[in-house]
C-alpha atoms as a PDB file:
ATOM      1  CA  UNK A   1      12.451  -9.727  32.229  1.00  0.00           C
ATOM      2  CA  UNK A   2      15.051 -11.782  30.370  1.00  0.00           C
ATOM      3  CA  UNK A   3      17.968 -10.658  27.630  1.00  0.00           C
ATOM      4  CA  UNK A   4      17.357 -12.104  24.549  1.00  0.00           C
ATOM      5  CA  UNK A   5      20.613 -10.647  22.727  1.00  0.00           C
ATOM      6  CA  UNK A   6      23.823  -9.201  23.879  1.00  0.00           C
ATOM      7  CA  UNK A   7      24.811  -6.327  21.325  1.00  0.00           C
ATOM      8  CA  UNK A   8      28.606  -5.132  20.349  1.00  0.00           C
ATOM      9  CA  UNK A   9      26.951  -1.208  20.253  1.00  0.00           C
ATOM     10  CA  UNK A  10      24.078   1.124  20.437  1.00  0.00           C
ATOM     11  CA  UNK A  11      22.913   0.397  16.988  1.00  0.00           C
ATOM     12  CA  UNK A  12      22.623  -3.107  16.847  1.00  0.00           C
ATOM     13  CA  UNK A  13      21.062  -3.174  20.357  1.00  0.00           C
ATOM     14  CA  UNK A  14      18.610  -0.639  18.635  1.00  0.00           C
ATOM     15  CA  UNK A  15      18.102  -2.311  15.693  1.00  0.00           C
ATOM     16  CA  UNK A  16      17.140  -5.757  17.275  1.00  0.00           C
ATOM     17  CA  UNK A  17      14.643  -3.445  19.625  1.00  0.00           C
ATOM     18  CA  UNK A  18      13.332  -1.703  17.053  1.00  0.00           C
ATOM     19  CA  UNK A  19      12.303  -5.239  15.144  1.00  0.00           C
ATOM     20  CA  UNK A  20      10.951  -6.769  18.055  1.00  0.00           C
ATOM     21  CA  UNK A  21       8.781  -4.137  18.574  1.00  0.00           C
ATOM     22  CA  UNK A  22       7.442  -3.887  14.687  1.00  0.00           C
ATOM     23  CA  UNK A  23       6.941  -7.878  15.398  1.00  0.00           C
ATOM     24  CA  UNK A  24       4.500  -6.811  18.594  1.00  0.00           C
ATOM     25  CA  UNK A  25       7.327  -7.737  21.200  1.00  0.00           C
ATOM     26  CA  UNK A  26       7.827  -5.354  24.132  1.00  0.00           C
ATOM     27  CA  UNK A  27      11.688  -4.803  23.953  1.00  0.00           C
ATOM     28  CA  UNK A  28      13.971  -2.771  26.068  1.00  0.00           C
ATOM     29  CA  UNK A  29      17.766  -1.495  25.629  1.00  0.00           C
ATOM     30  CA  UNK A  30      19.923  -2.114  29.207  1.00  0.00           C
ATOM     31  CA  UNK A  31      23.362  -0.778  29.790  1.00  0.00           C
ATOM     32  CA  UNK A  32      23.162   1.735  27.078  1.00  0.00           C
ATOM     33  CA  UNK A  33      24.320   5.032  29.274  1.00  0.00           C
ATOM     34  CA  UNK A  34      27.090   2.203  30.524  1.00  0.00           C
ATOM     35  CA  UNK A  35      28.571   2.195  27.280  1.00  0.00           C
ATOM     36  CA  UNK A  36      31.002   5.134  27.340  1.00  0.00           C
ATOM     37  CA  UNK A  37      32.046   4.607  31.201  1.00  0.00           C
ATOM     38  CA  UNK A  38      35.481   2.496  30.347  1.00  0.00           C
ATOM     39  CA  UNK A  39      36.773   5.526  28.683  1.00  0.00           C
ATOM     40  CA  UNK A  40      39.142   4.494  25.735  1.00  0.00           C
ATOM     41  CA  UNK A  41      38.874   1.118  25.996  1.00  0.00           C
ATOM     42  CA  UNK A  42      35.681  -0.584  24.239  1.00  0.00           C
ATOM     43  CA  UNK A  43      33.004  -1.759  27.107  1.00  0.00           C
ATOM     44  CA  UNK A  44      31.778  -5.162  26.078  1.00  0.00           C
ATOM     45  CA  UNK A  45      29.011  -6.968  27.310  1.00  0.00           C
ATOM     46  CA  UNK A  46      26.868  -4.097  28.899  1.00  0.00           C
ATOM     47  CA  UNK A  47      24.300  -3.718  25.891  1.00  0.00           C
ATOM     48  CA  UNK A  48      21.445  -5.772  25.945  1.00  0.00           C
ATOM     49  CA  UNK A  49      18.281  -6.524  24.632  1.00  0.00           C
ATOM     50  CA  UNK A  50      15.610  -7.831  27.414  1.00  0.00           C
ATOM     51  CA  UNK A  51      11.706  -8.857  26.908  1.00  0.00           C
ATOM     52  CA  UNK A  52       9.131 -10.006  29.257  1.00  0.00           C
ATOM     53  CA  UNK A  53       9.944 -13.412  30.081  1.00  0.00           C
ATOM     54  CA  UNK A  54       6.857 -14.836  28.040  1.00  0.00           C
ATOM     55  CA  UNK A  55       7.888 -12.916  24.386  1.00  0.00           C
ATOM     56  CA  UNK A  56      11.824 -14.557  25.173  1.00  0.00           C
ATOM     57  CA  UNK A  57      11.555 -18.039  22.956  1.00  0.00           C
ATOM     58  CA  UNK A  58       9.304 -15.739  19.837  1.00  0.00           C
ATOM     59  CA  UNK A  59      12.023 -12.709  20.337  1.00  0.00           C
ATOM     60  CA  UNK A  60      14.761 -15.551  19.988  1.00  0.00           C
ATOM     61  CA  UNK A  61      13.582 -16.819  17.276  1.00  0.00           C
ATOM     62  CA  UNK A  62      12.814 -13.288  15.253  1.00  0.00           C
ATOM     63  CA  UNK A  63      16.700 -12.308  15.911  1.00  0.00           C
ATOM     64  CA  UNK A  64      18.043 -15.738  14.748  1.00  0.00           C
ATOM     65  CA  UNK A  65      16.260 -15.524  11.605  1.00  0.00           C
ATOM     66  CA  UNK A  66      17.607 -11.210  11.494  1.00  0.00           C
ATOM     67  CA  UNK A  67      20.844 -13.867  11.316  1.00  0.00           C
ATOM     68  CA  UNK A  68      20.138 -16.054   8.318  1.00  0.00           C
ATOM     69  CA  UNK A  69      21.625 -14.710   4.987  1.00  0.00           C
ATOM     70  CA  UNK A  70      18.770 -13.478   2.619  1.00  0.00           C
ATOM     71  CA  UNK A  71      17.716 -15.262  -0.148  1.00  0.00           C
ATOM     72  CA  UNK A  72      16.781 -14.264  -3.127  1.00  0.00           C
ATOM     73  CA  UNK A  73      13.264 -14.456  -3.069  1.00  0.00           C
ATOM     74  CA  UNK A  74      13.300 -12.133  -0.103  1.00  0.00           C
ATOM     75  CA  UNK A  75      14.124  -9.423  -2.229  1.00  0.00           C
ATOM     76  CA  UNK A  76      11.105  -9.473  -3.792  1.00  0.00           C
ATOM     77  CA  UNK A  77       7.798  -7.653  -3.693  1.00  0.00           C
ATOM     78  CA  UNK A  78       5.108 -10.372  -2.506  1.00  0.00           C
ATOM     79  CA  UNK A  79       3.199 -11.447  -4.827  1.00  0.00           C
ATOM     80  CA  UNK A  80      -0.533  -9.655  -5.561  1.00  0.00           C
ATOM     81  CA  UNK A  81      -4.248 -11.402  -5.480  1.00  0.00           C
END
Protein backbone atom coordinates (compact mmCIF):
# COMPACT_ATOMS: atom_id res chain seq x y z
CA UNK A 1 0.00 0.00 0.00
CA UNK A 2 1.31 3.51 -0.63
CA UNK A 3 -0.38 7.23 0.12
CA UNK A 4 -0.93 8.93 -2.84
CA UNK A 5 -2.34 12.28 -1.17
CA UNK A 6 -2.21 13.77 2.22
CA UNK A 7 -5.68 15.58 2.86
CA UNK A 8 -6.32 18.87 5.22
CA UNK A 9 -9.97 16.96 6.27
CA UNK A 10 -12.44 14.22 5.90
CA UNK A 11 -13.90 15.60 2.77
CA UNK A 12 -11.16 16.09 0.63
CA UNK A 13 -9.63 12.74 1.72
CA UNK A 14 -13.16 11.47 0.59
CA UNK A 15 -13.43 13.21 -2.35
CA UNK A 16 -9.99 12.12 -3.85
CA UNK A 17 -11.24 8.33 -2.73
CA UNK A 18 -14.30 8.61 -4.10
CA UNK A 19 -12.62 9.64 -7.74
CA UNK A 20 -10.15 7.08 -7.67
CA UNK A 21 -12.54 4.63 -7.25
CA UNK A 22 -15.07 5.96 -10.22
CA UNK A 23 -11.52 5.86 -12.25
CA UNK A 24 -11.29 1.82 -11.26
CA UNK A 25 -8.53 2.54 -8.52
CA UNK A 26 -8.86 0.68 -5.21
CA UNK A 27 -8.53 3.64 -2.69
CA UNK A 28 -8.59 3.71 1.03
CA UNK A 29 -9.01 6.66 3.74
CA UNK A 30 -6.15 6.21 6.82
CA UNK A 31 -6.17 8.24 9.96
CA UNK A 32 -9.70 9.31 9.59
CA UNK A 33 -11.01 8.24 13.35
CA UNK A 34 -7.41 10.10 14.24
CA UNK A 35 -8.75 13.24 13.22
CA UNK A 36 -10.59 14.53 16.30
CA UNK A 37 -7.91 13.03 18.92
CA UNK A 38 -5.84 16.57 19.35
CA UNK A 39 -8.91 18.04 20.78
CA UNK A 40 -9.06 21.86 19.92
CA UNK A 41 -6.21 22.11 18.10
CA UNK A 42 -6.44 21.06 14.22
CA UNK A 43 -4.58 17.45 13.66
CA UNK A 44 -2.59 17.76 10.49
CA UNK A 45 -1.09 15.21 8.57
CA UNK A 46 -3.11 12.07 9.76
CA UNK A 47 -5.57 11.90 6.64
CA UNK A 48 -4.49 10.05 3.85
CA UNK A 49 -5.27 8.58 0.76
CA UNK A 50 -3.35 5.05 0.09
CA UNK A 51 -3.65 2.56 -3.12
CA UNK A 52 -2.07 -0.65 -3.90
CA UNK A 53 1.35 0.08 -4.76
CA UNK A 54 0.77 -0.77 -8.59
CA UNK A 55 -2.48 1.93 -9.09
CA UNK A 56 0.17 4.76 -7.13
CA UNK A 57 1.82 6.55 -10.47
CA UNK A 58 -2.20 6.34 -12.43
CA UNK A 59 -3.83 7.56 -8.87
CA UNK A 60 -1.05 10.39 -8.95
CA UNK A 61 -1.68 11.39 -11.94
CA UNK A 62 -5.82 11.42 -11.70
CA UNK A 63 -5.40 13.81 -8.44
CA UNK A 64 -2.88 16.17 -10.16
CA UNK A 65 -5.09 16.71 -12.97
CA UNK A 66 -8.40 17.03 -9.90
CA UNK A 67 -5.57 20.10 -9.49
CA UNK A 68 -5.49 21.81 -12.85
CA UNK A 69 -7.99 24.76 -13.20
CA UNK A 70 -10.89 23.82 -15.65
CA UNK A 71 -11.09 25.05 -18.88
CA UNK A 72 -13.68 25.99 -20.66
CA UNK A 73 -14.28 23.30 -22.85
CA UNK A 74 -14.65 21.07 -19.83
CA UNK A 75 -17.80 22.53 -19.13
CA UNK A 76 -19.25 21.19 -21.90
CA UNK A 77 -21.44 18.28 -22.86
CA UNK A 78 -19.20 15.98 -25.24
CA UNK A 79 -19.95 16.14 -28.34
CA UNK A 80 -22.65 13.42 -30.06
CA UNK A 81 -22.01 10.84 -33.19
Amino acid sequence: MTPVFEALNSLEAHLVKIRLIGEGIDAWVGGDYLQGAMGELPAMGFLKVWVEDRDAPRARAIIARMNEPAQDNDLLPPESP
